[in-house]
PDB file of N, CA and C in Angstrom:
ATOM      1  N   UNK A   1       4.916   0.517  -1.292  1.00  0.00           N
ATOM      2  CA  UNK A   1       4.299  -0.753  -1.032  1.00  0.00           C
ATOM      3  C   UNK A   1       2.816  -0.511  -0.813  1.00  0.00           C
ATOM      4  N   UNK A   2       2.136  -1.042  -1.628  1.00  0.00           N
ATOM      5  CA  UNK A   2       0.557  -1.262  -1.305  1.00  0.00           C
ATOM      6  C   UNK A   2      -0.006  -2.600  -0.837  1.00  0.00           C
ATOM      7  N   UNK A   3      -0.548  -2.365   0.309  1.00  0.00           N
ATOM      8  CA  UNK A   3      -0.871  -3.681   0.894  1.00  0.00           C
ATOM      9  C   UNK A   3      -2.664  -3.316   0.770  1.00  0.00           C
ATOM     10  N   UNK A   4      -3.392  -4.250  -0.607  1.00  0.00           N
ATOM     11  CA  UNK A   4      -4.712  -4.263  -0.391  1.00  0.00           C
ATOM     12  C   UNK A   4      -5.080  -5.349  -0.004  1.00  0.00           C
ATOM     13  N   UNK A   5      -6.388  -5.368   0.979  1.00  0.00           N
ATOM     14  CA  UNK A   5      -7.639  -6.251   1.498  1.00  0.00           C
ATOM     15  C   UNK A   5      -8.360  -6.831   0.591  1.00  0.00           C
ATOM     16  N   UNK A   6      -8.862  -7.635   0.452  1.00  0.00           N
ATOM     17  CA  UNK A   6      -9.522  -8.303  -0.546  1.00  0.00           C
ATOM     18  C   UNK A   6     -11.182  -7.621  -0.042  1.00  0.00           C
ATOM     19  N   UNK A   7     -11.298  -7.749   0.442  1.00  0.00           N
ATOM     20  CA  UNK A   7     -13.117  -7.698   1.460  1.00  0.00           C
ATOM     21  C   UNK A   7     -12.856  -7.997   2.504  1.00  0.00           C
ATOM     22  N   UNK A   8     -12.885  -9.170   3.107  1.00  0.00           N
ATOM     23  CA  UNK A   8     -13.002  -9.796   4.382  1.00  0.00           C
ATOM     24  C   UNK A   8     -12.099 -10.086   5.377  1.00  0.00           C
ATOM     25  N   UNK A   9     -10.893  -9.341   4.663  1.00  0.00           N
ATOM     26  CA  UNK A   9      -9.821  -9.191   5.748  1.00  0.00           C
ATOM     27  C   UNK A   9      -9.898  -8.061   6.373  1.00  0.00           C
ATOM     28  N   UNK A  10      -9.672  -8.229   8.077  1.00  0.00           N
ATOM     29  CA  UNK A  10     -10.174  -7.081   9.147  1.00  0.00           C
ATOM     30  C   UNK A  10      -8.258  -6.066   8.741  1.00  0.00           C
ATOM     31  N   UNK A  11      -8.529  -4.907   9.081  1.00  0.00           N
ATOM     32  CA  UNK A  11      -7.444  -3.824   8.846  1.00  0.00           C
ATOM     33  C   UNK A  11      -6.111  -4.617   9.825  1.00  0.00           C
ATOM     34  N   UNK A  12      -6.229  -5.223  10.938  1.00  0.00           N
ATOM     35  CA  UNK A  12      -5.479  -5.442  12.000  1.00  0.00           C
ATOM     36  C   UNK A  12      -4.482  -6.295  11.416  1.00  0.00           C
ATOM     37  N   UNK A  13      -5.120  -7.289  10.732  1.00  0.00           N
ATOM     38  CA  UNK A  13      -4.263  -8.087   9.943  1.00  0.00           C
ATOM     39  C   UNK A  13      -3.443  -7.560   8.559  1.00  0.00           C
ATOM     40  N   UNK A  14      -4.493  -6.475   8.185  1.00  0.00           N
ATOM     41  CA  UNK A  14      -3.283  -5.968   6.602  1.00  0.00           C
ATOM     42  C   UNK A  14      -2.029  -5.727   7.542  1.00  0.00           C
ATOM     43  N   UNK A  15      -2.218  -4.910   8.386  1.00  0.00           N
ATOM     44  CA  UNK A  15      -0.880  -4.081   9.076  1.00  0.00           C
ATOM     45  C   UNK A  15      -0.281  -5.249   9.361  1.00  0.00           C
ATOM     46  N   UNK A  16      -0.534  -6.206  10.227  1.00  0.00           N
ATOM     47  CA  UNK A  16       0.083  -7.343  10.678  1.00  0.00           C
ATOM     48  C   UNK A  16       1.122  -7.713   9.413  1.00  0.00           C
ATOM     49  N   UNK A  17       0.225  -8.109   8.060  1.00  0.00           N
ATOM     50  CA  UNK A  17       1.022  -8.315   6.757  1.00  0.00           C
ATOM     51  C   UNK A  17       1.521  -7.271   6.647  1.00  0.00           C
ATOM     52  N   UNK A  18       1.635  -6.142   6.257  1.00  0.00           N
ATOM     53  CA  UNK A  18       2.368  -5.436   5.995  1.00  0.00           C
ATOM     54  C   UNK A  18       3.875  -5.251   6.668  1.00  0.00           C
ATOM     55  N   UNK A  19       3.660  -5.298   8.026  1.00  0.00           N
ATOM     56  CA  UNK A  19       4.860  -4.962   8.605  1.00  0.00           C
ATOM     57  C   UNK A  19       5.646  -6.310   8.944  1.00  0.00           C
ATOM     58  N   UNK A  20       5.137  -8.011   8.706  1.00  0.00           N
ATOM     59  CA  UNK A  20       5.838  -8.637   8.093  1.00  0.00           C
ATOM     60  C   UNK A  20       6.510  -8.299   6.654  1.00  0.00           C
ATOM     61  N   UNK A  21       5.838  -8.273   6.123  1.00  0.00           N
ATOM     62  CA  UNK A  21       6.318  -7.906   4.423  1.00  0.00           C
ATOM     63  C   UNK A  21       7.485  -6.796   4.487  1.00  0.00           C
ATOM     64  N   UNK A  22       7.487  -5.380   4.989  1.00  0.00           N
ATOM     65  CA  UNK A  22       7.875  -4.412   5.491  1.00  0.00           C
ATOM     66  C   UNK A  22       9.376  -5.251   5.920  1.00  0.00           C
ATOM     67  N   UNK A  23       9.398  -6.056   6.886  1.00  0.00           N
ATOM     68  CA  UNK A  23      10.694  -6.559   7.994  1.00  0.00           C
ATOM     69  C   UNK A  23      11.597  -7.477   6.608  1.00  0.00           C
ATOM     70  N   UNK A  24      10.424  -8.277   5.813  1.00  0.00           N
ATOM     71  CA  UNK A  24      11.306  -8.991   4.916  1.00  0.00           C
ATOM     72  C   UNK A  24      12.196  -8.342   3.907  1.00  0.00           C
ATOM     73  N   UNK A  25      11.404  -6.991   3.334  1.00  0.00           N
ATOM     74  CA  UNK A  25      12.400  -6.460   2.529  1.00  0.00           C
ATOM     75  C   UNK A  25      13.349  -6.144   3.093  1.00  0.00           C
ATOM     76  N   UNK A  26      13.467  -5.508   4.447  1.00  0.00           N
ATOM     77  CA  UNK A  26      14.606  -4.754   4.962  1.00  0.00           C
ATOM     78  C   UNK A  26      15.512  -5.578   4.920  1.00  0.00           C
ATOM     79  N   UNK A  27      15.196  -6.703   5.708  1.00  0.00           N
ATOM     80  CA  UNK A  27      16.454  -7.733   5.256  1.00  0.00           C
ATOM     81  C   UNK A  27      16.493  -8.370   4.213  1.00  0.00           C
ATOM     82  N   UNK A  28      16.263  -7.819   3.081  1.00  0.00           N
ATOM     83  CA  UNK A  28      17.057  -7.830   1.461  1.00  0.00           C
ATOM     84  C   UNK A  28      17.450  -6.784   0.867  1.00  0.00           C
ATOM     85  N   UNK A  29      17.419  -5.606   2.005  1.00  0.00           N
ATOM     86  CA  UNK A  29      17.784  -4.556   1.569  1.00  0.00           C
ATOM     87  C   UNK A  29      16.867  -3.749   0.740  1.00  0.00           C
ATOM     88  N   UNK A  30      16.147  -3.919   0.850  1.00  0.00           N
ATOM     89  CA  UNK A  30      14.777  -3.045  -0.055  1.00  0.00           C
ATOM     90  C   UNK A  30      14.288  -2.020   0.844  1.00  0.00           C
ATOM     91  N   UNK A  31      14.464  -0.827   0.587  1.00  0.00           N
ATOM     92  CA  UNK A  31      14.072   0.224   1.225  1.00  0.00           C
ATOM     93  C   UNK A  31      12.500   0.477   0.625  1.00  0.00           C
ATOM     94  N   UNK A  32      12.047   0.951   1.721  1.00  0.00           N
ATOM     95  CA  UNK A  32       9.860   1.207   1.224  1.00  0.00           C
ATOM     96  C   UNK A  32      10.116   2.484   1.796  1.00  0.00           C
ATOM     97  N   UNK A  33       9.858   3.383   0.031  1.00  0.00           N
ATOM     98  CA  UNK A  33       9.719   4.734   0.694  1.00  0.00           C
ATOM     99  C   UNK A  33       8.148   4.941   1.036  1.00  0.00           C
ATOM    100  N   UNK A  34       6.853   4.700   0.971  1.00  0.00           N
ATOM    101  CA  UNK A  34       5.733   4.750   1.277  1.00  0.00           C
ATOM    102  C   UNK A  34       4.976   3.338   1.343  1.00  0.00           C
ATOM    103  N   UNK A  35       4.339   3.350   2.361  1.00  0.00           N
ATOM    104  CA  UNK A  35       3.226   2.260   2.657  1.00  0.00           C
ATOM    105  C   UNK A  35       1.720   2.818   2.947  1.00  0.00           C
ATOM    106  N   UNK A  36       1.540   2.326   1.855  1.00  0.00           N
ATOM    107  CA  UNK A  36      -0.277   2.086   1.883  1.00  0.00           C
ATOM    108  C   UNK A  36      -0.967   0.901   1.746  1.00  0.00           C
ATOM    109  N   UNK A  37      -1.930   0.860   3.143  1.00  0.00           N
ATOM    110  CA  UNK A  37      -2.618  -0.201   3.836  1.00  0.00           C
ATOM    111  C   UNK A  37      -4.299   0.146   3.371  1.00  0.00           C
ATOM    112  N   UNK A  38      -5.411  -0.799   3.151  1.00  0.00           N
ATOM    113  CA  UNK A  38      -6.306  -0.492   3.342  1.00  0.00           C
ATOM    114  C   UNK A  38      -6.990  -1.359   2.029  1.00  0.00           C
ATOM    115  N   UNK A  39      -8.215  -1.127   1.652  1.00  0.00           N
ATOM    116  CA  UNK A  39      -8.829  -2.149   0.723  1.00  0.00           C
ATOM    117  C   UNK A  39      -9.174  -1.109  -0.335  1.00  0.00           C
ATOM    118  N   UNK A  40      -8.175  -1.184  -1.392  1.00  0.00           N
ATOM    119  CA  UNK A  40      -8.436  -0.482  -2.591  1.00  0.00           C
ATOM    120  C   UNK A  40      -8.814  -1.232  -4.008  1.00  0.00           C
ATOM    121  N   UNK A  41      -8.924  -2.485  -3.961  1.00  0.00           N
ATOM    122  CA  UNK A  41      -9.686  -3.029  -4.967  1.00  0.00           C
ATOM    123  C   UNK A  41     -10.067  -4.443  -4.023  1.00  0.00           C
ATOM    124  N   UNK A  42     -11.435  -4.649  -3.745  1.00  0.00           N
ATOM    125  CA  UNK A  42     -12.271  -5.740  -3.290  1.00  0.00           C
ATOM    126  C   UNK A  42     -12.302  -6.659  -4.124  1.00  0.00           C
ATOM    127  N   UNK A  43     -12.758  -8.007  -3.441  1.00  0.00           N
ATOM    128  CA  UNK A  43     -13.134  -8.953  -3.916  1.00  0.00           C
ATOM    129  C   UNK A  43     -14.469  -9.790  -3.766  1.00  0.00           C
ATOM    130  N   UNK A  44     -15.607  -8.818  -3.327  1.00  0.00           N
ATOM    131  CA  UNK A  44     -16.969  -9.204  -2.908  1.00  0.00           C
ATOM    132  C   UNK A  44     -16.684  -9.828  -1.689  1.00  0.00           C
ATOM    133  N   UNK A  45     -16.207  -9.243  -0.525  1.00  0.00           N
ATOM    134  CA  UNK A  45     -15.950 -10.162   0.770  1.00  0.00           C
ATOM    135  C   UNK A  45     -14.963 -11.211   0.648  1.00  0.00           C
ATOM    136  N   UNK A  46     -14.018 -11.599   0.199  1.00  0.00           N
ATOM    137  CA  UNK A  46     -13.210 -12.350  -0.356  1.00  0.00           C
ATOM    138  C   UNK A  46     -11.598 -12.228   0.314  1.00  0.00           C
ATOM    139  N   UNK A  47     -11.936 -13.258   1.255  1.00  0.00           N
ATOM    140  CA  UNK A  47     -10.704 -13.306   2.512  1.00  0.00           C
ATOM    141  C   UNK A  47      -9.101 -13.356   2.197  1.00  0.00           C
ATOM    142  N   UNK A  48      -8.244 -12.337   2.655  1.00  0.00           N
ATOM    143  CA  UNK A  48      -7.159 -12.643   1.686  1.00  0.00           C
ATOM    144  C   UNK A  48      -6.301 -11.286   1.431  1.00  0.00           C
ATOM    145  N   UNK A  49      -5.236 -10.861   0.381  1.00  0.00           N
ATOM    146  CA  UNK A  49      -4.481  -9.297   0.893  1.00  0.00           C
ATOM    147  C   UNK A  49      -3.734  -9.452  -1.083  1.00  0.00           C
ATOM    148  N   UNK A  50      -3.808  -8.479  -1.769  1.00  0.00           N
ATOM    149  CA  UNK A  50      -2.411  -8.208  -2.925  1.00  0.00           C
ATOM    150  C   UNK A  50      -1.648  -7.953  -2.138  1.00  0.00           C
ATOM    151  N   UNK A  51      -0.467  -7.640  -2.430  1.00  0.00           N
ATOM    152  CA  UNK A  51       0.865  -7.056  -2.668  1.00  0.00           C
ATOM    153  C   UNK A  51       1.262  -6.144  -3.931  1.00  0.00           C
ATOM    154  N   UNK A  52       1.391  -4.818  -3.852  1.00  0.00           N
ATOM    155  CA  UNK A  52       2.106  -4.192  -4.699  1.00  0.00           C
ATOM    156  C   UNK A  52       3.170  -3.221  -4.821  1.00  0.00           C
ATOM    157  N   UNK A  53       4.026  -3.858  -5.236  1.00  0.00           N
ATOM    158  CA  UNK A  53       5.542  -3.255  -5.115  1.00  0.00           C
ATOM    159  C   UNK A  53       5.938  -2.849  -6.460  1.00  0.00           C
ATOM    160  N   UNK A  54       6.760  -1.286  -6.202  1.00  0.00           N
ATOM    161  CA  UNK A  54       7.052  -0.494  -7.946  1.00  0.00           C
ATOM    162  C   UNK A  54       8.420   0.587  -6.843  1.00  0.00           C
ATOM    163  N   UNK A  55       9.284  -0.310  -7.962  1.00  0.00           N
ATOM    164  CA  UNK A  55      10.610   0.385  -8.246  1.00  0.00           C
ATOM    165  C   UNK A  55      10.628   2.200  -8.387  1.00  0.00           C
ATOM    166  N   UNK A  56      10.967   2.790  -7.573  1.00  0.00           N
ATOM    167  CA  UNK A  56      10.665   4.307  -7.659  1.00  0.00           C
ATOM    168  C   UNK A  56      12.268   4.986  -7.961  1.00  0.00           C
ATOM    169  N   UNK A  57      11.991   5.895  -8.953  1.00  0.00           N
ATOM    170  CA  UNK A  57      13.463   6.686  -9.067  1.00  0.00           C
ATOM    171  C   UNK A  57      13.260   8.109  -8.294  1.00  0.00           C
ATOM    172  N   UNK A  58      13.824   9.026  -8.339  1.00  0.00           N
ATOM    173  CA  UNK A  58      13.683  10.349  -7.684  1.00  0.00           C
ATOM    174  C   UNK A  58      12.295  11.445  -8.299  1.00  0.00           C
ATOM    175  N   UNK A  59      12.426  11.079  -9.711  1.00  0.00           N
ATOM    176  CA  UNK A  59      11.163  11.620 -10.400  1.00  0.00           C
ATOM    177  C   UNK A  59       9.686  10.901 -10.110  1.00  0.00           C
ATOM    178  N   UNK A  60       9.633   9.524  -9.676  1.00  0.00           N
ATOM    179  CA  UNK A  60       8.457   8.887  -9.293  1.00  0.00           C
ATOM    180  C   UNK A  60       8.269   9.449  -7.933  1.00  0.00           C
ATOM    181  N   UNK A  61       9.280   9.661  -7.150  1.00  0.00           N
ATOM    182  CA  UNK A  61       8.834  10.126  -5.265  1.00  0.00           C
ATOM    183  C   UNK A  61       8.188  11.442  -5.590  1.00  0.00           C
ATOM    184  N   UNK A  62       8.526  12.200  -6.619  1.00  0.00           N
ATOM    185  CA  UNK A  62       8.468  13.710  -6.083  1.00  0.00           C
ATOM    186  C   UNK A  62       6.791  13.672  -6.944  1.00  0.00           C
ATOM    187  N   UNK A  63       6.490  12.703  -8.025  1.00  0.00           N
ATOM    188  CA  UNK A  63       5.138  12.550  -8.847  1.00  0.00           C
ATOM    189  C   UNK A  63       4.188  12.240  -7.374  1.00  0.00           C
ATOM    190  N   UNK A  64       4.810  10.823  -6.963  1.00  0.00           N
ATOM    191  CA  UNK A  64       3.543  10.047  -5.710  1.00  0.00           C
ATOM    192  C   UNK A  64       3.442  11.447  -4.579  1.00  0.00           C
ATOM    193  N   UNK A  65       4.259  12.473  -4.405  1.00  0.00           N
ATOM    194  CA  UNK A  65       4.333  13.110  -2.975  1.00  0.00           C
ATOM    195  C   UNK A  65       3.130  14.330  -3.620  1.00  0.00           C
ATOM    196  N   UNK A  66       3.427  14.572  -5.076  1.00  0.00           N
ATOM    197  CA  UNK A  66       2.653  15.818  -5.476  1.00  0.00           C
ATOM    198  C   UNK A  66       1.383  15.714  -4.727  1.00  0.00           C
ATOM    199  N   UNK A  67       0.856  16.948  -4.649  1.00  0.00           N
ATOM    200  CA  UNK A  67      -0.794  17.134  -4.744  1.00  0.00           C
ATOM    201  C   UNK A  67      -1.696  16.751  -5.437  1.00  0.00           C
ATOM    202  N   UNK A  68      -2.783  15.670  -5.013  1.00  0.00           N
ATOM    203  CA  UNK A  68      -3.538  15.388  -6.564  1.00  0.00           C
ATOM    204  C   UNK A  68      -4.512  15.220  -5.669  1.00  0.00           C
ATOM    205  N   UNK A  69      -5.649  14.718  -6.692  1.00  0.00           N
ATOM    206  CA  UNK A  69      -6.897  14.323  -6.423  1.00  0.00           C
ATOM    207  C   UNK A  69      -7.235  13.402  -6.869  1.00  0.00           C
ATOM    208  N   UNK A  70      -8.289  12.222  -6.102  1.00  0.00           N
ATOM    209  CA  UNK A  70      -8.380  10.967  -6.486  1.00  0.00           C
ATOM    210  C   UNK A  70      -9.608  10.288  -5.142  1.00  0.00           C
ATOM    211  N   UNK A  71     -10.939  10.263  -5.904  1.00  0.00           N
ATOM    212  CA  UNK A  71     -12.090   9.922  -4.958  1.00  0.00           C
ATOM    213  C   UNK A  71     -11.692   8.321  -4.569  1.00  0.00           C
ATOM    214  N   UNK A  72     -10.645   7.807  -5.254  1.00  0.00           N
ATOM    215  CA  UNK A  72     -10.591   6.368  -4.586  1.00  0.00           C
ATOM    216  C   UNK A  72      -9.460   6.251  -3.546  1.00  0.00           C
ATOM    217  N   UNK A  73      -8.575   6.896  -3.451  1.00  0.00           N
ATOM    218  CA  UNK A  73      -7.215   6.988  -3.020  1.00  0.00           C
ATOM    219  C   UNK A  73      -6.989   8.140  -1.497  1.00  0.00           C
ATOM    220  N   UNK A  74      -7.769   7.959  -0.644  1.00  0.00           N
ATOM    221  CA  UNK A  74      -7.700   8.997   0.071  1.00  0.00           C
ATOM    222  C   UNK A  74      -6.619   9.767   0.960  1.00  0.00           C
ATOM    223  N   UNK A  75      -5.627   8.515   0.451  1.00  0.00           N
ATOM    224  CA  UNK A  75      -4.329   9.379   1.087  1.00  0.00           C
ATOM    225  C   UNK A  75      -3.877  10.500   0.120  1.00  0.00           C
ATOM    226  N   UNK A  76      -4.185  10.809  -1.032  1.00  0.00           N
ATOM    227  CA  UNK A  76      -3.765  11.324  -2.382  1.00  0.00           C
ATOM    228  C   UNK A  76      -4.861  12.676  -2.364  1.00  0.00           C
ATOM    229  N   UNK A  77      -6.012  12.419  -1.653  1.00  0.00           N
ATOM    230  CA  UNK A  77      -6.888  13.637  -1.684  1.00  0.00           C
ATOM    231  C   UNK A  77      -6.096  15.172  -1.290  1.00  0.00           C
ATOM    232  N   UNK A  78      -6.443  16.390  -2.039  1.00  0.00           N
ATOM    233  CA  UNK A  78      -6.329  17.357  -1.725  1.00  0.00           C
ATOM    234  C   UNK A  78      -6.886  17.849  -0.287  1.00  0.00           C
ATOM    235  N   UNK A  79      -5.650  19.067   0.356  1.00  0.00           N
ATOM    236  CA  UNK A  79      -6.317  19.191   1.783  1.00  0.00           C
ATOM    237  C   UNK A  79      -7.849  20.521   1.571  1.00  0.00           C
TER     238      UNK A  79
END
């Protein structure tokens, strides 16, 4: 689950959304193997949150967990 900020939404509130969003799947049974919070594509200050959700099989967990590098993505940065 990727929960992005548009611009002008403060972090307190992604999480807020998120862990609504987070509570709704559970009760549909949707398991979230990773959550990422934070503003990865802006909207020039532009108040407001995406949602992005992707179906993962066992070969997608073990791709997202690899080691990579990525100047936009800083959970993904090498240590």
């Amino acid at each position: 689950m990727l929960m992005n900020g548009l611009g002008a939404t403060p972090p307190e509130e992604l999480f807020i959304l998120s862990n609504r969003v987070h509570d709704i799947l559970k009760a549909h049974g949707i398991k979230v193997y990773k959550t990422f919070v934070g503003e990865y594509a802006t909207s020039m200050e532009m108040a407001g949150a995406s949602l992005s959700l992707l179906r993962l099989d066992d070969e997608f967990k073990k791709l997202l967990d690899a080691p990579a590098f990525s100047p936009f993505l800083p959970q993904w940065r090498k240590s």
